[in-house]
Protein backbone atom coordinates (compact mmCIF):
# COMPACT_ATOMS: atom_id res chain seq x y z
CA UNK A 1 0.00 0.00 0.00
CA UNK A 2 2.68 2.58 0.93
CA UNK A 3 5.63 4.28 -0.63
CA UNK A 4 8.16 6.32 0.91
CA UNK A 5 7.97 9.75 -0.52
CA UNK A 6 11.82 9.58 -0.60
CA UNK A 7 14.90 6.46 -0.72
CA UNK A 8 15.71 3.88 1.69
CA UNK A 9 17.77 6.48 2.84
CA UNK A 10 14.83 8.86 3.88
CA UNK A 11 14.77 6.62 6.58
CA UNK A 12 16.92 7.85 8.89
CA UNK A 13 18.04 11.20 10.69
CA UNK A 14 21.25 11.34 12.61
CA UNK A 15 23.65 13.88 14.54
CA UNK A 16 23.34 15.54 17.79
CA UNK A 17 25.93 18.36 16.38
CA UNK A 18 24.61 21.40 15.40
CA UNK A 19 21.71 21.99 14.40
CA UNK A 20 23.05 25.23 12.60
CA UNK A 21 24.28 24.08 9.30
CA UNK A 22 22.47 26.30 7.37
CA UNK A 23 19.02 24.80 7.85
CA UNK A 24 16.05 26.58 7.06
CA UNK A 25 14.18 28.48 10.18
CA UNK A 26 11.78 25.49 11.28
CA UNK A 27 8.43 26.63 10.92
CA UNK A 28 9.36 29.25 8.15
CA UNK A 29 6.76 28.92 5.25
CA UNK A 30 7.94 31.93 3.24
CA UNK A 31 9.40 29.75 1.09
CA UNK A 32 6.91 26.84 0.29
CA UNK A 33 3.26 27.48 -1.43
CA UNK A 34 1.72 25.82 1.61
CA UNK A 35 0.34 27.14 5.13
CA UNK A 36 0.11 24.93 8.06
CA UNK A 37 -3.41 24.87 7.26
CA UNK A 38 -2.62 23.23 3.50
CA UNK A 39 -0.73 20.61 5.24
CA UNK A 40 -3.13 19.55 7.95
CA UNK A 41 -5.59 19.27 5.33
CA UNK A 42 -3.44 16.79 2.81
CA UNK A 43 -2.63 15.13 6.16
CA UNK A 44 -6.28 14.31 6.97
CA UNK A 45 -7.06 12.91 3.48
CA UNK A 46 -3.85 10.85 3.60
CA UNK A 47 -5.32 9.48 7.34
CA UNK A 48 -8.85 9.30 5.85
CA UNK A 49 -7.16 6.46 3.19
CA UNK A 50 -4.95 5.12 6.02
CA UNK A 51 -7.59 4.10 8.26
CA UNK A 52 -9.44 2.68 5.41
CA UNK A 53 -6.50 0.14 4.13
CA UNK A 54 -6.01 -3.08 4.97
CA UNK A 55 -2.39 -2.73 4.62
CA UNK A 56 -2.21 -0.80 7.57
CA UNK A 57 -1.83 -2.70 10.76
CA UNK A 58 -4.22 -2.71 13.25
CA UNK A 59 -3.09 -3.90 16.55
CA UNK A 60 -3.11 -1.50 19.35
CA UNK A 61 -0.40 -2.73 21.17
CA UNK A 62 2.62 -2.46 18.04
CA UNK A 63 0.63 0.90 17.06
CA UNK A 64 0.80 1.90 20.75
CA UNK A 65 4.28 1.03 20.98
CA UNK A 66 4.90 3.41 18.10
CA UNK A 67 3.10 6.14 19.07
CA UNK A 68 4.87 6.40 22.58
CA UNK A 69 8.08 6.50 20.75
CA UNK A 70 7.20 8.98 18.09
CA UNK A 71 6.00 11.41 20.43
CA UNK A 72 9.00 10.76 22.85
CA UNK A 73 11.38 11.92 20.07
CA UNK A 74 9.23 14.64 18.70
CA UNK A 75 8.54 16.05 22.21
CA UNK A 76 12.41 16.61 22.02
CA UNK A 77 12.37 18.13 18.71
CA UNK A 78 12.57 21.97 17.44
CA UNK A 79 8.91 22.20 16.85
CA UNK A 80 6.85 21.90 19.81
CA UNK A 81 3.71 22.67 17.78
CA UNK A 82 3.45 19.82 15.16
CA UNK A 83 0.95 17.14 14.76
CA UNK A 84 2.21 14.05 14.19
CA UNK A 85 0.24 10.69 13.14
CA UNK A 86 2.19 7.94 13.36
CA UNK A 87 1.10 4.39 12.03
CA UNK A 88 2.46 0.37 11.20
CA UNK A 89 2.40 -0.69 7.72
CA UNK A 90 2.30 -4.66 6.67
CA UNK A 91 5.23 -4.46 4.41
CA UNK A 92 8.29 -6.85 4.61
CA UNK A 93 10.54 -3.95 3.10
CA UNK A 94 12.97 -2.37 5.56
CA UNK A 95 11.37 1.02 5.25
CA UNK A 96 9.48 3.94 6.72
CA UNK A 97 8.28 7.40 5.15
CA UNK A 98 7.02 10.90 6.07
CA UNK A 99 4.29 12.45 4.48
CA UNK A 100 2.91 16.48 4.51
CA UNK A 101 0.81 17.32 7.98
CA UNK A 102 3.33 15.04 10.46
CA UNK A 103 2.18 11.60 8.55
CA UNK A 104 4.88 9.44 9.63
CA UNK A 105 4.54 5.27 8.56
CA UNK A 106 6.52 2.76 9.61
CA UNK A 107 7.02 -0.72 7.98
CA UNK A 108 6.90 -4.15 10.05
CA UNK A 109 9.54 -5.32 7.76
CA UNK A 110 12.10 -2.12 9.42
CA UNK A 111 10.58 -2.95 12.78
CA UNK A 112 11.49 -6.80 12.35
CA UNK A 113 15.43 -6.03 10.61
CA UNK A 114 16.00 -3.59 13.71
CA UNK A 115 18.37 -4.90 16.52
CA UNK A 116 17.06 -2.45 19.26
CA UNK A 117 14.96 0.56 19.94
CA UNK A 118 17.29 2.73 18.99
CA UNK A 119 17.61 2.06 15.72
CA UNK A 120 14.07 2.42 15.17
CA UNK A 121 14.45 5.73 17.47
CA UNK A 122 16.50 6.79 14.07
CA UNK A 123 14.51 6.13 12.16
CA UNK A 124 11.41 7.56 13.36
CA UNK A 125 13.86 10.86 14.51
CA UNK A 126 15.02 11.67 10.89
CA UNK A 127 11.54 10.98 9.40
CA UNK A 128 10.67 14.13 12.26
CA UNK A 129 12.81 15.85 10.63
CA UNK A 130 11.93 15.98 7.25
CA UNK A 131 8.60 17.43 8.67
CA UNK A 132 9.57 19.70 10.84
CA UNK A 133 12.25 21.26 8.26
CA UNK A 134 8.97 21.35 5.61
CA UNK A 135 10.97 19.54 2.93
CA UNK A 136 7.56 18.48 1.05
CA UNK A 137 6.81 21.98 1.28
CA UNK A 138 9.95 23.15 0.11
CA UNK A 139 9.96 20.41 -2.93
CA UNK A 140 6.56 21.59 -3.89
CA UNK A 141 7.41 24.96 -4.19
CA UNK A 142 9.68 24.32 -6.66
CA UNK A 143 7.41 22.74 -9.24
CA UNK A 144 5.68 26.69 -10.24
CA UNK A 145 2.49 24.76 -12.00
CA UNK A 146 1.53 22.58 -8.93
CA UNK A 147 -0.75 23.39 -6.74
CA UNK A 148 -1.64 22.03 -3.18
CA UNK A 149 -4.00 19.94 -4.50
CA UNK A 150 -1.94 17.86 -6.61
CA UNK A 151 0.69 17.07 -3.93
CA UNK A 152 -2.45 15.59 -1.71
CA UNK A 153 -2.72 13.89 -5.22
CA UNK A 154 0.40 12.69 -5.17
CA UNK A 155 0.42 11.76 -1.75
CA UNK A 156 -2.45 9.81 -1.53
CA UNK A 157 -1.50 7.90 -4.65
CA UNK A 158 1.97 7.36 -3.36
CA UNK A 159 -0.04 5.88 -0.23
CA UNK A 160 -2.35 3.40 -2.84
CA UNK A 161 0.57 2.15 -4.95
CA UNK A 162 2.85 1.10 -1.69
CA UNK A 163 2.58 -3.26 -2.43
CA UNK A 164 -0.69 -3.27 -4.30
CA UNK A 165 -0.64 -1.20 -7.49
CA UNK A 166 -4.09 -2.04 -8.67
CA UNK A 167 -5.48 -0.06 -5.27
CA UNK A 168 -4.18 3.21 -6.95
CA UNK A 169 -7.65 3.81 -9.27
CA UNK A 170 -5.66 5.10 -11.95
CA UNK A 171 -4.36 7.99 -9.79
CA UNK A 172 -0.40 6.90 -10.25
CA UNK A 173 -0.55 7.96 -13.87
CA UNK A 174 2.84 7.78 -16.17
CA UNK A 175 2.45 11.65 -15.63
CA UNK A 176 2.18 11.20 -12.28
CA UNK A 177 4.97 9.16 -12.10
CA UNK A 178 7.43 11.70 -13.92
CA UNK A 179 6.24 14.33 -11.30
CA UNK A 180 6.88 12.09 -8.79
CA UNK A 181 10.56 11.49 -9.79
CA UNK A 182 11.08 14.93 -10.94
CA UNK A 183 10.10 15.73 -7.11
CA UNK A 184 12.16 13.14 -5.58
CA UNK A 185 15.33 14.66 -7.13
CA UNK A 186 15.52 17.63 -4.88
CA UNK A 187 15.75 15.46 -1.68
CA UNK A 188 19.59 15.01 -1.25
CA UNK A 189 19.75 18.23 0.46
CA UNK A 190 16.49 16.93 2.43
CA UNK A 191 17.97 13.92 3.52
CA UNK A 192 21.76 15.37 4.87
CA UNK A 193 19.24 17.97 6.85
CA UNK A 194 17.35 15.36 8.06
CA UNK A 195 20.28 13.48 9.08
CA UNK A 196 21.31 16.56 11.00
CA UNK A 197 18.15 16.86 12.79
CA UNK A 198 16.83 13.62 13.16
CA UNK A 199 20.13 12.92 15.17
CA UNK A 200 19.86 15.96 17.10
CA UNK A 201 16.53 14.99 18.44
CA UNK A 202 17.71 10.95 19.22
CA UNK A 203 20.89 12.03 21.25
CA UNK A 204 18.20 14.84 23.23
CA UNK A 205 15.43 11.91 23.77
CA UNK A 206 18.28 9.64 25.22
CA UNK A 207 18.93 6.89 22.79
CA UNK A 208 21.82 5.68 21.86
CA UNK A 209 23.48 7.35 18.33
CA UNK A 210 26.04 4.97 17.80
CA UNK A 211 23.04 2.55 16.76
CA UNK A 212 22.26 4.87 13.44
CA UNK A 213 25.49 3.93 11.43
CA UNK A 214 25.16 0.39 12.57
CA UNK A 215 21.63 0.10 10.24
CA UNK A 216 22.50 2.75 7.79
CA UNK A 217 24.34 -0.20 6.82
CA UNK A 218 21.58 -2.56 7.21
CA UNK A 219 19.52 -0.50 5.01
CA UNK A 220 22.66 -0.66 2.76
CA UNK A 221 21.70 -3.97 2.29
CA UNK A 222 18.13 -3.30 2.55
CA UNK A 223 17.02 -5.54 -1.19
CA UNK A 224 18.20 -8.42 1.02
CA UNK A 225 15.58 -8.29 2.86
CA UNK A 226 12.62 -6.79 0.32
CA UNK A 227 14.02 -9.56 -2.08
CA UNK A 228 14.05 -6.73 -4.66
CA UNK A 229 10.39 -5.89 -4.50
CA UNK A 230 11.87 -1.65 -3.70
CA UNK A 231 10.41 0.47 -6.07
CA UNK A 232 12.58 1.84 -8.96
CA UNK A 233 12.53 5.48 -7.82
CA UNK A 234 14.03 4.25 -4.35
CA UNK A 235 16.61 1.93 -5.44
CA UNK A 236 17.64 5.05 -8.11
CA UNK A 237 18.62 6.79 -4.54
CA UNK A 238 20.68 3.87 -2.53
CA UNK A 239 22.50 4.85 0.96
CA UNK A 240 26.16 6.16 -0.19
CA UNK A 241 29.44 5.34 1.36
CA UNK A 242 29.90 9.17 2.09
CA UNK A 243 26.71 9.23 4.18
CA UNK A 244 26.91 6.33 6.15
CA UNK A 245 30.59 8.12 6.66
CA UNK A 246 29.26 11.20 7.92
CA UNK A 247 27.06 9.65 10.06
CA UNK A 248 29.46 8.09 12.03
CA UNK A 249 31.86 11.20 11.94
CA UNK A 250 28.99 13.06 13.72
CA UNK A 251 28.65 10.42 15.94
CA UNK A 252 31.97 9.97 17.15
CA UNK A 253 32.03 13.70 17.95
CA UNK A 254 29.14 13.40 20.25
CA UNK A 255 29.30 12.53 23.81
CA UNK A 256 28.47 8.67 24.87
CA UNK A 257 26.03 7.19 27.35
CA UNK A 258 25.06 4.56 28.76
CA UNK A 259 21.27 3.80 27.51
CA UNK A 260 19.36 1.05 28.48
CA UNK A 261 17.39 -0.39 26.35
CA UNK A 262 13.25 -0.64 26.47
CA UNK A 263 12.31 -4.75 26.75
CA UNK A 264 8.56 -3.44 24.80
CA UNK A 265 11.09 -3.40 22.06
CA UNK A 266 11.38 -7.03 21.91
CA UNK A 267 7.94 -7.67 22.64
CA UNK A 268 6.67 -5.79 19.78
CA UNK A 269 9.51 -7.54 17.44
CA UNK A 270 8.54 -11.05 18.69
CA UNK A 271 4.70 -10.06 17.97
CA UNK A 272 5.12 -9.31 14.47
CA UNK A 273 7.59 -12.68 13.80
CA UNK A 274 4.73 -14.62 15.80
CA UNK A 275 2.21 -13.53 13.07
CA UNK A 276 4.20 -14.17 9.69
CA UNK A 277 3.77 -17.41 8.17
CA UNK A 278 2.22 -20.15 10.07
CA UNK A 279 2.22 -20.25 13.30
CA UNK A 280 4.18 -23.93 13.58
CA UNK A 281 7.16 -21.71 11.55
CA UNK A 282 7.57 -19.11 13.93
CA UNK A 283 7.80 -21.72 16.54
CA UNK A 284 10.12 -23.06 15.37
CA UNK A 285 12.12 -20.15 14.88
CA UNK A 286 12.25 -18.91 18.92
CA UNK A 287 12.99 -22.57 19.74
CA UNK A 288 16.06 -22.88 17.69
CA UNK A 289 17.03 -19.20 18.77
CA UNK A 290 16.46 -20.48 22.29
CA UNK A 291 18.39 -23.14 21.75
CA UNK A 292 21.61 -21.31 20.35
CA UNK A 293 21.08 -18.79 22.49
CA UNK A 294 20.67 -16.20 19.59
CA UNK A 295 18.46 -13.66 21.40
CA UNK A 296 18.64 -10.32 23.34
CA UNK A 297 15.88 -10.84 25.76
CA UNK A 298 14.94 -14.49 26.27
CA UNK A 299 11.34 -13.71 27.36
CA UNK A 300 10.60 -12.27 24.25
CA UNK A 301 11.40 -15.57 23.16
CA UNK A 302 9.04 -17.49 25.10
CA UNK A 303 6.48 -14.66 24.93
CA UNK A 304 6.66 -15.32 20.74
CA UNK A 305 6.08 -18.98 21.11
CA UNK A 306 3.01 -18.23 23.37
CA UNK A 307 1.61 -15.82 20.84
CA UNK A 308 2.07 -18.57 18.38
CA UNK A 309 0.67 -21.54 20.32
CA UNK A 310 -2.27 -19.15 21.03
CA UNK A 311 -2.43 -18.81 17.64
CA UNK A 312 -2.87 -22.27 16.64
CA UNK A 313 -4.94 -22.90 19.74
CA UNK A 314 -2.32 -24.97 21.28
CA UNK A 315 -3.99 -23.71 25.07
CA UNK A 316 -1.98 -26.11 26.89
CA UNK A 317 1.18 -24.84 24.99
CA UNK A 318 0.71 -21.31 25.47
CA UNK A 319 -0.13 -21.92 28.90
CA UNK A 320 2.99 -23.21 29.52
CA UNK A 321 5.11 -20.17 28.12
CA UNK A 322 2.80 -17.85 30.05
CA UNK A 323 4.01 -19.69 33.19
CA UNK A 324 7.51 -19.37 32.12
CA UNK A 325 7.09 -15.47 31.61
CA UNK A 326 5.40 -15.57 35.08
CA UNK A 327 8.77 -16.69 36.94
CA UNK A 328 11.00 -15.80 35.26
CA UNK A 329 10.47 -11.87 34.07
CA UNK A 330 8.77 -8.77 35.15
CA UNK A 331 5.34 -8.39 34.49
CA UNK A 332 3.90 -5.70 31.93
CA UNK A 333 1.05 -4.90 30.13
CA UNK A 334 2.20 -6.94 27.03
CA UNK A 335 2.70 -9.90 28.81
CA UNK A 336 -0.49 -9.51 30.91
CA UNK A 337 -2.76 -9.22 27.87
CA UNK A 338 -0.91 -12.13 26.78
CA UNK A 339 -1.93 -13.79 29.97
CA UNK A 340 -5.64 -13.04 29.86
CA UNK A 341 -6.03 -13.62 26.26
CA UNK A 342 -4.72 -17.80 27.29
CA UNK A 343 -6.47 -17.38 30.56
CA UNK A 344 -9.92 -16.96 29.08
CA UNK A 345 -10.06 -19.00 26.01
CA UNK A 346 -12.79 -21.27 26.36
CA UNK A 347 -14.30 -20.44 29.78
CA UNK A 348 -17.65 -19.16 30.86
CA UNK A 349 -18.14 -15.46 30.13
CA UNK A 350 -18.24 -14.73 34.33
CA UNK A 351 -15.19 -16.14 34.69
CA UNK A 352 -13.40 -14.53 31.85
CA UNK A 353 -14.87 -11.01 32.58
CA UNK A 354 -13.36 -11.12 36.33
CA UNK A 355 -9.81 -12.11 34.49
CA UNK A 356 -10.34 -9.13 32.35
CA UNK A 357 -11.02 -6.85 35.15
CA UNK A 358 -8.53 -8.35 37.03
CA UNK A 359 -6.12 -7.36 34.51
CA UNK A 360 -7.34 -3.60 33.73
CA UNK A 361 -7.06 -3.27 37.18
CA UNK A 362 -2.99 -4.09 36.99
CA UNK A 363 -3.18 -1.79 33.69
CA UNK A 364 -6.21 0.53 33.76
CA UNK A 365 -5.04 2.21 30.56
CA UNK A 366 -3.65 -0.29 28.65
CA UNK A 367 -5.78 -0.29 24.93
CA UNK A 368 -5.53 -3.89 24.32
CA UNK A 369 -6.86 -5.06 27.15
CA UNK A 370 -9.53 -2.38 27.37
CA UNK A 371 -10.62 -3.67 23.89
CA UNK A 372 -10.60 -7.16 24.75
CA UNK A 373 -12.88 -6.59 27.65
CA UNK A 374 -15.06 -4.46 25.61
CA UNK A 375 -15.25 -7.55 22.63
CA UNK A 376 -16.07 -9.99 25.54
CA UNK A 377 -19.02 -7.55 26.68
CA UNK A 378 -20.08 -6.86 23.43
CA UNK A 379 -19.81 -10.91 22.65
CA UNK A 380 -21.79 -11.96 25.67
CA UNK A 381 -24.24 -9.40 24.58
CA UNK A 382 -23.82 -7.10 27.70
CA UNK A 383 -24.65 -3.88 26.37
CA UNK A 384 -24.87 -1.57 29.04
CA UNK A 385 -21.02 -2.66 31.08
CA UNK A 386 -19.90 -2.40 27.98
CA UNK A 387 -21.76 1.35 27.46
CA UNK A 388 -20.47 1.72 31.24
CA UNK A 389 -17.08 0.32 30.02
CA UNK A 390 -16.49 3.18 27.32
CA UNK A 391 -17.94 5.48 29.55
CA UNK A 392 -15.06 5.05 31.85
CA UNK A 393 -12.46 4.74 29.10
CA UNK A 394 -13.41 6.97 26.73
CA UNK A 395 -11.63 9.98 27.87
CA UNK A 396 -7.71 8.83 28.09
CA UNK A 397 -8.44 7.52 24.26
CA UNK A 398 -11.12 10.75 23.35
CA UNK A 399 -9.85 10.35 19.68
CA UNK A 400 -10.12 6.85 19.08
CA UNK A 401 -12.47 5.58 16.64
CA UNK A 402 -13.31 2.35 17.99
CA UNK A 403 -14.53 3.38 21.22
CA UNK A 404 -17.39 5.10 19.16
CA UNK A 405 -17.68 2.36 17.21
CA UNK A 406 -17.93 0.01 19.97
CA UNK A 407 -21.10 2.18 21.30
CA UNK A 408 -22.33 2.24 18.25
CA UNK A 409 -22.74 -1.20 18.31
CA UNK A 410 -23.80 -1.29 22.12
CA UNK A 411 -26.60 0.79 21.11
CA UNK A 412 -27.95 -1.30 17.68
CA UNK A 413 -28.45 -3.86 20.34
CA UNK A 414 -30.57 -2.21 22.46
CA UNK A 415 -32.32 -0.86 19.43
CA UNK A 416 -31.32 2.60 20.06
CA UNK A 417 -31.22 4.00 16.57
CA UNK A 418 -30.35 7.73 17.13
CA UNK A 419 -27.58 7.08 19.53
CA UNK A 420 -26.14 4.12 16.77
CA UNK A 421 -25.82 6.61 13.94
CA UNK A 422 -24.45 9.52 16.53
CA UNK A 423 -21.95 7.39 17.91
CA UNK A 424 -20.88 5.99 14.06
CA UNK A 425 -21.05 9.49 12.91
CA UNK A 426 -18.42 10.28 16.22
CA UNK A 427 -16.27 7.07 14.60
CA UNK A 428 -16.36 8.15 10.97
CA UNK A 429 -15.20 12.07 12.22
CA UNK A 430 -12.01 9.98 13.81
CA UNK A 431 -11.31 8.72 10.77
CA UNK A 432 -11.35 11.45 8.92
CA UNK A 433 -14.54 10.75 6.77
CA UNK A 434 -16.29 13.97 7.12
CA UNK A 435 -18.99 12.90 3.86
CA UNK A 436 -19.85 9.63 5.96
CA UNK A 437 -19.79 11.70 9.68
CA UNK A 438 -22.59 13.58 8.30
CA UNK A 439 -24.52 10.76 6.44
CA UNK A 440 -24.67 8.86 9.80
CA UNK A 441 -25.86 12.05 11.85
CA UNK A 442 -27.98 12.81 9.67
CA UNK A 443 -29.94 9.29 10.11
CA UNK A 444 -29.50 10.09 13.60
CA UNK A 445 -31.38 13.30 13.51
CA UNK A 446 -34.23 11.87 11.46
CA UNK A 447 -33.99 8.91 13.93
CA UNK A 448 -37.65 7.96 15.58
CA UNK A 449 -36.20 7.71 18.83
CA UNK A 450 -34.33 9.76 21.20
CA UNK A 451 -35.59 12.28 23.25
CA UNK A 452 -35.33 16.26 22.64
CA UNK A 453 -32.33 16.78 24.53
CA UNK A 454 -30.44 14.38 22.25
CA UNK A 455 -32.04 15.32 19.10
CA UNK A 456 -30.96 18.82 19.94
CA UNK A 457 -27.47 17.68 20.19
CA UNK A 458 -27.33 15.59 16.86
CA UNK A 459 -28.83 18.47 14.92
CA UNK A 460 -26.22 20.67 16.34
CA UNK A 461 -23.27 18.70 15.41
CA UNK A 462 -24.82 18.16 12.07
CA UNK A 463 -24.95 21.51 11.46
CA UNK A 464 -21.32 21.84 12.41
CA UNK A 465 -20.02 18.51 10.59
CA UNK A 466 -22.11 20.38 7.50
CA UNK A 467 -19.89 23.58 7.59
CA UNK A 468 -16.79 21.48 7.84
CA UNK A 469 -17.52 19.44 4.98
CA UNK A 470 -18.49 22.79 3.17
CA UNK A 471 -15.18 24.34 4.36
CA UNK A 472 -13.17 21.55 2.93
CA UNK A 473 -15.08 21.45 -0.51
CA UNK A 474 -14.63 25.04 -0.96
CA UNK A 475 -10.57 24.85 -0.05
């Protein structure tokens, strides 16, 4: 589904030097043809067509996982004041990308090739800094007969044509193309800058730099692990010598520490192997690294065979590893959702809805498990704990579509038709589908049921979801 707007080495961002080698003033748009406004508004189409793939991954724990350690590096970044969306994409390619508006997309296949957090931390920290130094910006402004409307175009069909051309719709013309590669020219500059920032903002968020050199040269050998399936206009751009040479240069000049690395890490890593082929492979494969010893954190071994075993229904199996993660490591919320998910497999709903709250009550705010309880509620038809459930929730997670979703579906089964379409309008707004937002509170406002006080409310926000939709047609 997704492309990186620029080369393999667009991945990464690397120096805590200077930041004053004759970069641009961040947050400067003098010289770009788009306001903040222009890119938040590309950015929400481009999230509108992400949440609406299926090549973006939807687990809330790797996404989670992500989104903590985007907004750790960007909270250490020059711009204080940027919106950032950051997302997993089901792609085997060692690869990430950074779109207008703080759209940031990481691969699993860059997640799985990366040794710790800190080379992900890289990653992630140069693909900030492409965004905050407005590169897109800056590259559009060059091209004097586009308009902000065509780089959304070429965005979003960048965002189609990623592993599954067909999904484009025509969009990625041959014209489109040329403009594409015509663009992607202009982003050596971009991607030394980025360097320079992206390792500026690592080294201030505590990770360790010396990992950045280490999987430039990974990415070096980056077709090894896509088995050639890059796109041309990346592998026209390959990591240099010289850069990978800077990299460390700025490195070395940098002060050392001591970091300790974040176990999650290896969690998340041992999830995604757990998932790829069947699940009797990746057994296989954390039992022969457990038996060589080839691993970094042993319980992520066990906690991938678990995963596995769960995922060929092998209770007794999984069982097993979950005791083994019990005694020997620290609990977390990873390993605890692990737990519950083995624990209530097959029981009666009372007892698996007291292991559930057992667990929330370890890790109140953990999304995983609040989603499992809400799927048990919602499977043992209890409507109202799971209303009561959300309720509770709702407002640690306020922009989360599937909460609304959830109580959308809470409320068909209780036959509450105004408060289904309001609360699927409230999901559709989260995802960035103003058109269907006011479709579905519309139906709610021409609902039979609901009492003034609500209808009041619906017609309200319908009138507002209309200007907003209005707003955007007329941009």
């Amino acid at each position: 589904m997704m492309k990186a707007l620029y080369p393999f080495a667009l991945l990464f961002g690397l120096t805590p030097m200077a930041l004053a080698d004759g970069l641009p003033e961040l947050g400067d748009y003098s010289a770009t043809v788009m306001s903040p406004l222009d890119e938040q508004r590309i950015a929400d189409e481009i999230m509108r067509d992400v949440y609406a793939s299926s090549q973006v991954l939807e687990d809330p724990e790797v996404n989670d996982y992500i989104t903590a350690l985007g907004y750790r590096l960007a909270a250490n970044g020059p711009d204080k004041y940027q919106r950032f969306n950051f997302f997993v994409v089901k792609d085997s390619s060692i690869n990430a990308f950074a779109m207008p508006g703080g759209v940031i997309g990481v691969h699993t296949g860059l997640l799985l090739a990366a040794k710790n957090e800190s080379e992900v931390a890289g990653v992630l920290g140069h693909e900030i800094g492409h965004v905050v130094q407005r590169h897109l910006a800056r590259m559009l402004a060059k091209q004097k007969n586009d308009s902000v409307i065509s780089m959304a175009t070429m965005a979003l069909a960048l965002l189609a044509a990623r592993s599954n051309p067909q999904l484009t719709g025509g969009a990625l013309t041959a014209a489109t193309a040329g403009s594409i590669q015509k663009r992607i020219d202009y982003t050596r500059e971009h991607e030394r800058e980025a360097d320079r920032v992206g390792l500026q903002i690592m080294a201030d968020a505590g990770f360790d730099t010396r990992a950045m050199p280490s999987f430039f040269e990974t990415l070096q050998k980056g077709t090894r692990f896509s088995e050639g399936s890059a796109p041309a206009f990346l592998r026209t751009h390959p990591l240099t010598v010289e850069r990978i040479a800077d990299v460390r240069n700025r490195v070395e000049q940098g002060s050392f520490r001591v970091v300790q690395e974040n176990p999650d890490f290896y969690f998340i890593k041992a999830k995604l192997l757990a998932n790829i082929g069947t699940a009797d492979s990746a057994i296989n494969i954390f039992r022969i690294n457990l038996q060589e010893k080839h691993y970094v954190n042993e319980a992520a071994e066990h906690y991938g065979i678990a995963l596995a075993m769960l995922r060929k229904n092998d209770l007794a199996g999984a069982h097993k590893e979950v005791a083994w993660l019990r005694q020997h490591t620290a609990s977390n919320a990873l390993i605890e959702t692990l737990a519950t998910k083995v624990a209530v497999a097959g029981q009666p709903p009372a007892v698996a809805e007291q292991r559930y709250l057992d667990a929330l009550g370890l890790y109140p705010g953990h999304r995983a498990l609040i989603y499992g309880y809400a799927e048990h509620l919602l499977g043992s038809r209890q409507s109202e704990k799971l209303l009561q459930l959300i309720a509770d929730k709702q407002a640690q997670f306020p922009d989360d579509p599937y909460f609304y979703e959830l109580k959308a579906r809470a409320y068909s089964m209780q036959g509450k038709s105004l408060l289904m379409h309001q609360a699927q309008g409230e999901a559709y707004v989260r995802r960035y589908n103003l058109r269907g937002a006011v479709e579905q509170m519309d139906l709610a406002a021409k609902a039979a049921d609901g009492d003034f006080y609500e209808k009041s409310i619906v017609e309200a926000r319908l009138n507002q979801l209309r200007r907003q939709l209005d707003d955007k047609r007329s941009s």
